[in-house]
PDB file of N, CA and C in Angstrom:
ATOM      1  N   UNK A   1     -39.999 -33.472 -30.249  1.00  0.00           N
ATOM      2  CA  UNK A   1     -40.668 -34.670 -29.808  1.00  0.00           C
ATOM      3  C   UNK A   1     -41.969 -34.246 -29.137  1.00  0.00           C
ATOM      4  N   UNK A   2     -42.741 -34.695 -29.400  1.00  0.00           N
ATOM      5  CA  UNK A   2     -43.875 -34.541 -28.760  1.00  0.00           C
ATOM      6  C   UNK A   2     -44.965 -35.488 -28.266  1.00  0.00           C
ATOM      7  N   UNK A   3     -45.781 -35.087 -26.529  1.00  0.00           N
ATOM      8  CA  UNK A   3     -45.246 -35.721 -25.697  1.00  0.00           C
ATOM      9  C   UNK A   3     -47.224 -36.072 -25.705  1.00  0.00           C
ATOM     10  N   UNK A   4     -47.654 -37.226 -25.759  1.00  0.00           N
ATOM     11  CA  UNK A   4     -48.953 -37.291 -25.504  1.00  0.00           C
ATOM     12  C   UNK A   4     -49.705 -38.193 -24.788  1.00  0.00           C
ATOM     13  N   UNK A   5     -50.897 -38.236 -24.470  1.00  0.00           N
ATOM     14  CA  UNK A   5     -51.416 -38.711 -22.845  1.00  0.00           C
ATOM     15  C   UNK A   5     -51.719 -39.994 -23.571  1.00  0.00           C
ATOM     16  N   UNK A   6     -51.222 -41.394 -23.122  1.00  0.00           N
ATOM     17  CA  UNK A   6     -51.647 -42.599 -23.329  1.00  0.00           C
ATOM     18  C   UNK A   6     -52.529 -43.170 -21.825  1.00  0.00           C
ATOM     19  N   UNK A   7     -53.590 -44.384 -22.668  1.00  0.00           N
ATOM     20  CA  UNK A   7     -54.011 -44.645 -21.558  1.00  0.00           C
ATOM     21  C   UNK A   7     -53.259 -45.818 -20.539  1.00  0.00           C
ATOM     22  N   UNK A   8     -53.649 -45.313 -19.603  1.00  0.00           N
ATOM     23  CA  UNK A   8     -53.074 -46.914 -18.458  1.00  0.00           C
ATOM     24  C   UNK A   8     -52.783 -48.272 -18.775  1.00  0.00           C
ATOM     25  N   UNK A   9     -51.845 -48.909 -18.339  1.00  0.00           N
ATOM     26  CA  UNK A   9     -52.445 -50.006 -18.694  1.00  0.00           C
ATOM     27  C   UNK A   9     -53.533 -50.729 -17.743  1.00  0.00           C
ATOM     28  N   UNK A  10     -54.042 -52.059 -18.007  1.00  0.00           N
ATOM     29  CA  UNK A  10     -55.106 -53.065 -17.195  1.00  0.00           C
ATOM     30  C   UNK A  10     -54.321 -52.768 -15.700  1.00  0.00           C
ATOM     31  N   UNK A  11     -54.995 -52.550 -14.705  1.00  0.00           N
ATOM     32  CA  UNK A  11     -54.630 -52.930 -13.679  1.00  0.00           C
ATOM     33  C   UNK A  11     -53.639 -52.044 -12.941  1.00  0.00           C
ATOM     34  N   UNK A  12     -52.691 -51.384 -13.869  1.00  0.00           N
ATOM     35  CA  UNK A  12     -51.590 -50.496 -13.216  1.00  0.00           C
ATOM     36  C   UNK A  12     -51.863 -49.291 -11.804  1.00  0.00           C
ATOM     37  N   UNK A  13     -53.565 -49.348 -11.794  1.00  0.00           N
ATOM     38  CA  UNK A  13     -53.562 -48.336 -11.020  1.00  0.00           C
ATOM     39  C   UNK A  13     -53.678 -49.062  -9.297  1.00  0.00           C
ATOM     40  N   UNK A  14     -54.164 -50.431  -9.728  1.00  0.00           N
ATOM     41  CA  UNK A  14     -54.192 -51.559  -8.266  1.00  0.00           C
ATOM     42  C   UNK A  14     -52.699 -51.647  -7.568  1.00  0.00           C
ATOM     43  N   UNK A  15     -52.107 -51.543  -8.535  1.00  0.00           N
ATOM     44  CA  UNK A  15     -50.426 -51.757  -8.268  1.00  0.00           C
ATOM     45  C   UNK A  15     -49.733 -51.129  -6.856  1.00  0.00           C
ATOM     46  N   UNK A  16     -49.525 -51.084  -6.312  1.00  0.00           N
ATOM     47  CA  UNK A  16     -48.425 -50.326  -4.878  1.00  0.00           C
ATOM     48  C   UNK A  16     -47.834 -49.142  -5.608  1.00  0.00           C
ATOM     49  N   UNK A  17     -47.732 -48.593  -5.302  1.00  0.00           N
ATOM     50  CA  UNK A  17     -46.400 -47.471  -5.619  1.00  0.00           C
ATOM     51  C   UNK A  17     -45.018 -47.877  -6.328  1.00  0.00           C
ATOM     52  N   UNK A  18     -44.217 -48.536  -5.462  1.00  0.00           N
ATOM     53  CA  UNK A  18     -43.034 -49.685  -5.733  1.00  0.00           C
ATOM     54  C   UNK A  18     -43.714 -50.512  -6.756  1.00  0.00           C
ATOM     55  N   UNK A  19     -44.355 -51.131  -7.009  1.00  0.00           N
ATOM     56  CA  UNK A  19     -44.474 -52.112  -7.904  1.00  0.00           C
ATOM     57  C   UNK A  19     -45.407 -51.428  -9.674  1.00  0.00           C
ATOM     58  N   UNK A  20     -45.452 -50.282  -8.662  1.00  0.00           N
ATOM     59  CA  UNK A  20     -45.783 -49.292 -10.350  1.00  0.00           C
ATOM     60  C   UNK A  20     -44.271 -48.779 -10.880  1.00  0.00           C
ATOM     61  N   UNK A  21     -43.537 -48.402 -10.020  1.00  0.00           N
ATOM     62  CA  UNK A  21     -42.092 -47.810 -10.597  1.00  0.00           C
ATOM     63  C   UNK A  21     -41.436 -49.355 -10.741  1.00  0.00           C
ATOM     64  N   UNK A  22     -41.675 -50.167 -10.263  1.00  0.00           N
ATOM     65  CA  UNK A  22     -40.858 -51.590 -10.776  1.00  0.00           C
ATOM     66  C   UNK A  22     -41.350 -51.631 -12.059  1.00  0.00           C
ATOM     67  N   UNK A  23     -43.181 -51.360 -12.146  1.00  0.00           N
ATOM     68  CA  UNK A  23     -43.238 -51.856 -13.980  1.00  0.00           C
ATOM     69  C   UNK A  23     -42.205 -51.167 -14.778  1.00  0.00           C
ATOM     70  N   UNK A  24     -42.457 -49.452 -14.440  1.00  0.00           N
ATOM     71  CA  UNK A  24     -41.919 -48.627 -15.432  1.00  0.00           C
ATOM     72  C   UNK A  24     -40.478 -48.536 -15.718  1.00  0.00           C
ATOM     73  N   UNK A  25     -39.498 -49.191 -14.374  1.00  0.00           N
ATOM     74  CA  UNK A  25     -38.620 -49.915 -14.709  1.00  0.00           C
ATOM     75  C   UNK A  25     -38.273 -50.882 -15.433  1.00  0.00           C
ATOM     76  N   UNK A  26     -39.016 -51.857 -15.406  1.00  0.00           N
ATOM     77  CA  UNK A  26     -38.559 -53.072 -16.542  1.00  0.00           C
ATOM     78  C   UNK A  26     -39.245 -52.369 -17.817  1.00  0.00           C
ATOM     79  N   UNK A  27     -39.960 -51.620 -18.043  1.00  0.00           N
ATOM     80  CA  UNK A  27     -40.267 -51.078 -19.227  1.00  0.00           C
ATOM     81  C   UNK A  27     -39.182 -50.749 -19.838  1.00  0.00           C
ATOM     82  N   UNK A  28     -38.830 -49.501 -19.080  1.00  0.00           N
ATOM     83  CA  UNK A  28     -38.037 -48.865 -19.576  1.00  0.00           C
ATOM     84  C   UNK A  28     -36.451 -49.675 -19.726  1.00  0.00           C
ATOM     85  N   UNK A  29     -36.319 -50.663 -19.190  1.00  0.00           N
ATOM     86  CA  UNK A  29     -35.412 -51.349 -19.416  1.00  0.00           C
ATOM     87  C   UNK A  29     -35.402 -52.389 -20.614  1.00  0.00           C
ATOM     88  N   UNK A  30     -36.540 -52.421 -21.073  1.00  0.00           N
ATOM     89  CA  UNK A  30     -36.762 -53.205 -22.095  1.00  0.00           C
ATOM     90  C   UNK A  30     -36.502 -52.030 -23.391  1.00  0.00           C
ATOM     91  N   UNK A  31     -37.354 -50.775 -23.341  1.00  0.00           N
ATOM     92  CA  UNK A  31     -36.881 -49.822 -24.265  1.00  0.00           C
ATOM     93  C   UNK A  31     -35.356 -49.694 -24.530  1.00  0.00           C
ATOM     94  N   UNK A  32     -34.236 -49.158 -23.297  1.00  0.00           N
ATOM     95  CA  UNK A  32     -33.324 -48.806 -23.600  1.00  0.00           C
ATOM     96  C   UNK A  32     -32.359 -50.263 -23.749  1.00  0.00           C
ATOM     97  N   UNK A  33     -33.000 -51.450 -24.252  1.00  0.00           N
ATOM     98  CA  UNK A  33     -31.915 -52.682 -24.697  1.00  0.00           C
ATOM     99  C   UNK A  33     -31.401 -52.154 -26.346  1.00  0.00           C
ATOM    100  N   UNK A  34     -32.254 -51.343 -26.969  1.00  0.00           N
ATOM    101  CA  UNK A  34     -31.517 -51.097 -28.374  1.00  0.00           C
ATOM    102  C   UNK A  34     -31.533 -49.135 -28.109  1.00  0.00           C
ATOM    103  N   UNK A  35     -30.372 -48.934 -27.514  1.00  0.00           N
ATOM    104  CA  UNK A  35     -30.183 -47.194 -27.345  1.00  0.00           C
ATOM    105  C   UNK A  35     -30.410 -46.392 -28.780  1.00  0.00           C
ATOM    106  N   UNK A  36     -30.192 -47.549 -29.613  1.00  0.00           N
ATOM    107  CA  UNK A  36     -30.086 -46.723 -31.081  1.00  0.00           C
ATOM    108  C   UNK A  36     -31.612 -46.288 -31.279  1.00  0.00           C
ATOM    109  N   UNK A  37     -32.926 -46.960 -30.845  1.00  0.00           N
ATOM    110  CA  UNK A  37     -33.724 -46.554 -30.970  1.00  0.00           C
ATOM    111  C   UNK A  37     -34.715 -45.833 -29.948  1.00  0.00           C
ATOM    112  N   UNK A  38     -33.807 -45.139 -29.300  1.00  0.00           N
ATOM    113  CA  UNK A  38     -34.872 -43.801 -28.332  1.00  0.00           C
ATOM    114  C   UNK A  38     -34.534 -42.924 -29.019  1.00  0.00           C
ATOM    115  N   UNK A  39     -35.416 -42.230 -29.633  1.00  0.00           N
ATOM    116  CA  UNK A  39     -35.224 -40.555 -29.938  1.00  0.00           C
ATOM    117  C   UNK A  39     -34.722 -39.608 -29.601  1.00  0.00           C
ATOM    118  N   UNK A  40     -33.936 -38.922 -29.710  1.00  0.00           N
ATOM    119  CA  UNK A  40     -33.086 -38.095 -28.565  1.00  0.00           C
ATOM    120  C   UNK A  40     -33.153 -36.769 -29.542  1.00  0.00           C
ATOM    121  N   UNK A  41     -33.725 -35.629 -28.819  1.00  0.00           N
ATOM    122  CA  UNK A  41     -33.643 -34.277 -29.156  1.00  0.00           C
ATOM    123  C   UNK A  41     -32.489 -33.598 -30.174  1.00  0.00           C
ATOM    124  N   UNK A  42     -32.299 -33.033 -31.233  1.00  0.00           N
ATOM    125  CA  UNK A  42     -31.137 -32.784 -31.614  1.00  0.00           C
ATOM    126  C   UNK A  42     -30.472 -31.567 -30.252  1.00  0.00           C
ATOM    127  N   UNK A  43     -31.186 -30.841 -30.008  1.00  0.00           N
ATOM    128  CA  UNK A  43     -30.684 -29.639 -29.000  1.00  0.00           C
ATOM    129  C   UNK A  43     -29.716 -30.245 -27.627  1.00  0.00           C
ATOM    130  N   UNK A  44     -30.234 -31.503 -27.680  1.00  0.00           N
ATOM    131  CA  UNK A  44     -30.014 -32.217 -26.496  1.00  0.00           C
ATOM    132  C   UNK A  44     -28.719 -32.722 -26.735  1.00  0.00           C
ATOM    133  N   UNK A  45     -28.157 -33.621 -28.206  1.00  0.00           N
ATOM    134  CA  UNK A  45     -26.692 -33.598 -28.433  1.00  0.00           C
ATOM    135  C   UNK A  45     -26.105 -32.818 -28.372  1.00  0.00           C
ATOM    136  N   UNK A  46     -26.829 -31.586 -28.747  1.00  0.00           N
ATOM    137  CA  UNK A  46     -26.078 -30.183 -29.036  1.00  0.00           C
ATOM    138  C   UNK A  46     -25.243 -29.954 -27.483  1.00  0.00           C
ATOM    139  N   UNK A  47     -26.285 -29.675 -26.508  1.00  0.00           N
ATOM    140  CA  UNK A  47     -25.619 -29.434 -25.310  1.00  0.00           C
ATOM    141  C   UNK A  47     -24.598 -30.336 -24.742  1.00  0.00           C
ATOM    142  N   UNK A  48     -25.019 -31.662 -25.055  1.00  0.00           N
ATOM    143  CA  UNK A  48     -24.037 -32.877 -24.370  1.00  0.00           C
ATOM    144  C   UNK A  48     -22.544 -32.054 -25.375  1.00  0.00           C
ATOM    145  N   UNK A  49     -22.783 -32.232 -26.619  1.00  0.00           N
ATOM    146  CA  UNK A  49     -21.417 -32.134 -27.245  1.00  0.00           C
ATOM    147  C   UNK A  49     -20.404 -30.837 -26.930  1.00  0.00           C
ATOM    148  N   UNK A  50     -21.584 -29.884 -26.451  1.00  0.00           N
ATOM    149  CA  UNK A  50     -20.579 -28.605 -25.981  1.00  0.00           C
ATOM    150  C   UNK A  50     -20.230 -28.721 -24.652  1.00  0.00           C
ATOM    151  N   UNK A  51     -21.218 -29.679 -23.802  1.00  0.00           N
ATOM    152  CA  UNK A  51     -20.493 -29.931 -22.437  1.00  0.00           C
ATOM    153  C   UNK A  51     -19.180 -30.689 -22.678  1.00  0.00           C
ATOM    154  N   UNK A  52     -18.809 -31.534 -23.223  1.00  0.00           N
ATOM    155  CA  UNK A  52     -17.941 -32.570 -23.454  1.00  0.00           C
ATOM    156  C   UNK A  52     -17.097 -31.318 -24.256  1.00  0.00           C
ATOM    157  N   UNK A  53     -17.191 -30.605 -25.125  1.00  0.00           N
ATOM    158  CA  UNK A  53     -16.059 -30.209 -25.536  1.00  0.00           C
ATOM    159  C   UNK A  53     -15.393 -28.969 -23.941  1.00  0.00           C
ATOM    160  N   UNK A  54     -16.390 -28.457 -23.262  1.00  0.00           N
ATOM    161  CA  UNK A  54     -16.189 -28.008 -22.273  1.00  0.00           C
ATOM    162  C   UNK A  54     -14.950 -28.724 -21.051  1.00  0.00           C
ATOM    163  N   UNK A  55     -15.009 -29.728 -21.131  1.00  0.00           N
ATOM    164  CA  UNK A  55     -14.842 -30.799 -20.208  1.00  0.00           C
ATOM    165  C   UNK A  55     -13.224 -31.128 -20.715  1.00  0.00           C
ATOM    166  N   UNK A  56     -13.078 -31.120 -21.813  1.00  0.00           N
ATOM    167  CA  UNK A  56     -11.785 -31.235 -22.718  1.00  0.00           C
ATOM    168  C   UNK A  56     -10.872 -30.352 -22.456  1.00  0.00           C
ATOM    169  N   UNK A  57     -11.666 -28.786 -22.201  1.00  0.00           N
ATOM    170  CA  UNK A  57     -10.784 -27.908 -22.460  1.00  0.00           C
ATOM    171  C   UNK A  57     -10.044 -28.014 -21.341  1.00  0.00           C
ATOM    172  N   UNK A  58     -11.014 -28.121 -19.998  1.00  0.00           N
ATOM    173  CA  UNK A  58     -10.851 -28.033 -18.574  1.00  0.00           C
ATOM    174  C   UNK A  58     -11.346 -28.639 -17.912  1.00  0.00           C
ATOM    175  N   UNK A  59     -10.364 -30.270 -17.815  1.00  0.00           N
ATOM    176  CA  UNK A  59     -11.167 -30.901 -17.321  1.00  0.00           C
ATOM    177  C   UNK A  59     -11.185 -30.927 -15.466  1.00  0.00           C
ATOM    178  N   UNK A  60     -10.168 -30.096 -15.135  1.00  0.00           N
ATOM    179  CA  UNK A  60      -9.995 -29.539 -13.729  1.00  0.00           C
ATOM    180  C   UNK A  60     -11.235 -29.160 -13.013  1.00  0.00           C
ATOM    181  N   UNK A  61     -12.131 -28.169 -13.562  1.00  0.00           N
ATOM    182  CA  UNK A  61     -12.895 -27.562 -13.287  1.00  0.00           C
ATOM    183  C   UNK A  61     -14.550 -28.095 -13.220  1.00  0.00           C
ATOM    184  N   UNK A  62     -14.546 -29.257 -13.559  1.00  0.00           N
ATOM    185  CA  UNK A  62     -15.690 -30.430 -13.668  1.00  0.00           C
ATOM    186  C   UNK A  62     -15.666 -30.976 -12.472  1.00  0.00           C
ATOM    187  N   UNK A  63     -17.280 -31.116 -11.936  1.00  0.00           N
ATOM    188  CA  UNK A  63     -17.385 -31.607 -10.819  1.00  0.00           C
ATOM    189  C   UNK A  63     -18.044 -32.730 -11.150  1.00  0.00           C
ATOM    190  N   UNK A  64     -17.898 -33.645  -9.804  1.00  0.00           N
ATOM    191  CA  UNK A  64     -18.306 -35.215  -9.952  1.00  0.00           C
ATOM    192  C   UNK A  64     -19.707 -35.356  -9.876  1.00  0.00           C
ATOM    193  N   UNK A  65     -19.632 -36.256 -10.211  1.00  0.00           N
ATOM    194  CA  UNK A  65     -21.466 -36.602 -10.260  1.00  0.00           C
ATOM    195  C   UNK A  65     -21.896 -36.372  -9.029  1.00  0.00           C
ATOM    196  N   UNK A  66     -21.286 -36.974  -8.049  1.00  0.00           N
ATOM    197  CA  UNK A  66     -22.049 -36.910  -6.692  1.00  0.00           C
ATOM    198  C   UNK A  66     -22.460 -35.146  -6.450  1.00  0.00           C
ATOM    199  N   UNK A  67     -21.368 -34.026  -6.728  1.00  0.00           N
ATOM    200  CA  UNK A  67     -21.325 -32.965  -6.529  1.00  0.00           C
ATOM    201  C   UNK A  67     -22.435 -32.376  -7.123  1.00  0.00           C
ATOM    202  N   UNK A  68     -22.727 -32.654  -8.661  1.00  0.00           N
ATOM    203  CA  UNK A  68     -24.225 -32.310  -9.445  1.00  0.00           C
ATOM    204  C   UNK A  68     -25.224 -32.839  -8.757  1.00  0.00           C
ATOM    205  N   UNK A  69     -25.491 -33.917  -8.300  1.00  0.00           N
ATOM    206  CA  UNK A  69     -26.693 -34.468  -8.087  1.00  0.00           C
ATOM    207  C   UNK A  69     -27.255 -33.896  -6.581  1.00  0.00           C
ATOM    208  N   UNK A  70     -25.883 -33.345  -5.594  1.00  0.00           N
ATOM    209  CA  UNK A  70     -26.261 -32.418  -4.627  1.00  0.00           C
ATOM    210  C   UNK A  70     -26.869 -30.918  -4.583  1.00  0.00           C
ATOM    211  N   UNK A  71     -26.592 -30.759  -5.735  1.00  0.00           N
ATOM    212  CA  UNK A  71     -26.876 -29.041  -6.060  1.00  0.00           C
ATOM    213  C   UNK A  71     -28.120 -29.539  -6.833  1.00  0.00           C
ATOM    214  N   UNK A  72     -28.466 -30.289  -7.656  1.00  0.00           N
ATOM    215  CA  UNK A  72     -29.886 -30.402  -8.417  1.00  0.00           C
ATOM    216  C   UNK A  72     -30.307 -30.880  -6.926  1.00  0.00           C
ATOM    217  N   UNK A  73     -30.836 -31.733  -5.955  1.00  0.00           N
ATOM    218  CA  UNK A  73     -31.151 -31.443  -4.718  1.00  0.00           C
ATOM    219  C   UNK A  73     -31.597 -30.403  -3.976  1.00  0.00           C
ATOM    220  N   UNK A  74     -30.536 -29.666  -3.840  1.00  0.00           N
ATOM    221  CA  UNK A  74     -31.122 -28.164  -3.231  1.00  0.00           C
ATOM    222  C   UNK A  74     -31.569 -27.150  -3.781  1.00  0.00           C
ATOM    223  N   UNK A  75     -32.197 -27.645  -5.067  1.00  0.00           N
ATOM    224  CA  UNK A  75     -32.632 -26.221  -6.238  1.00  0.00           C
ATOM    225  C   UNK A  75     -34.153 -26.856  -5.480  1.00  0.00           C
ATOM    226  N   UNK A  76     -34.776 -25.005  -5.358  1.00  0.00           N
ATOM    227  CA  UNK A  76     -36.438 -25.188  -5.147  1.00  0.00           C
ATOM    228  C   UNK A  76     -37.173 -25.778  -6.118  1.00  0.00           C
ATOM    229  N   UNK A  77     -38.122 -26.511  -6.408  1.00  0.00           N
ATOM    230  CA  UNK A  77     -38.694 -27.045  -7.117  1.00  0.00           C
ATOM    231  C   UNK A  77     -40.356 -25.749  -7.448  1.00  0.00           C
TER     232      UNK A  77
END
């Protein structure tokens, strides 16, 4: 996929902060109403499907979302 610089839209740059991530929210909420049509990486199933078969084998050893989203947190950027 490849990824290229579009321009702004009218006005988006007058916007607040919040009310620029509100657009790109309802955008993007308007995109993902038909999931069948976002593009999705083949490499990217690839990994989901070996996580999930991962997850099958052992599913003991899987941590909860809350637990991932703490450790992506404390990784240096």
């Amino acid at each position: 996929m490849e990824y290229t610089s579009i321009p702004e839209p009218p006005g988006f740059s007058n916007l607040s902060k919040t009310e620029q991530v509100r657009y790109l929210q309802a955008l993007w909420d308007r995109i993902a109403e038909n999931p069948s049509d976002v593009p999705v990486l083949e490499t990217h199933l690839e990994v989901a499907e070996q996580r999930l078969a991962e997850y099958r084998r052992n599913p003991d050893e899987a941590r909860s979302a809350y637990e991932a989203l703490d450790c992506l947190g404390k990784k240096p950027r």
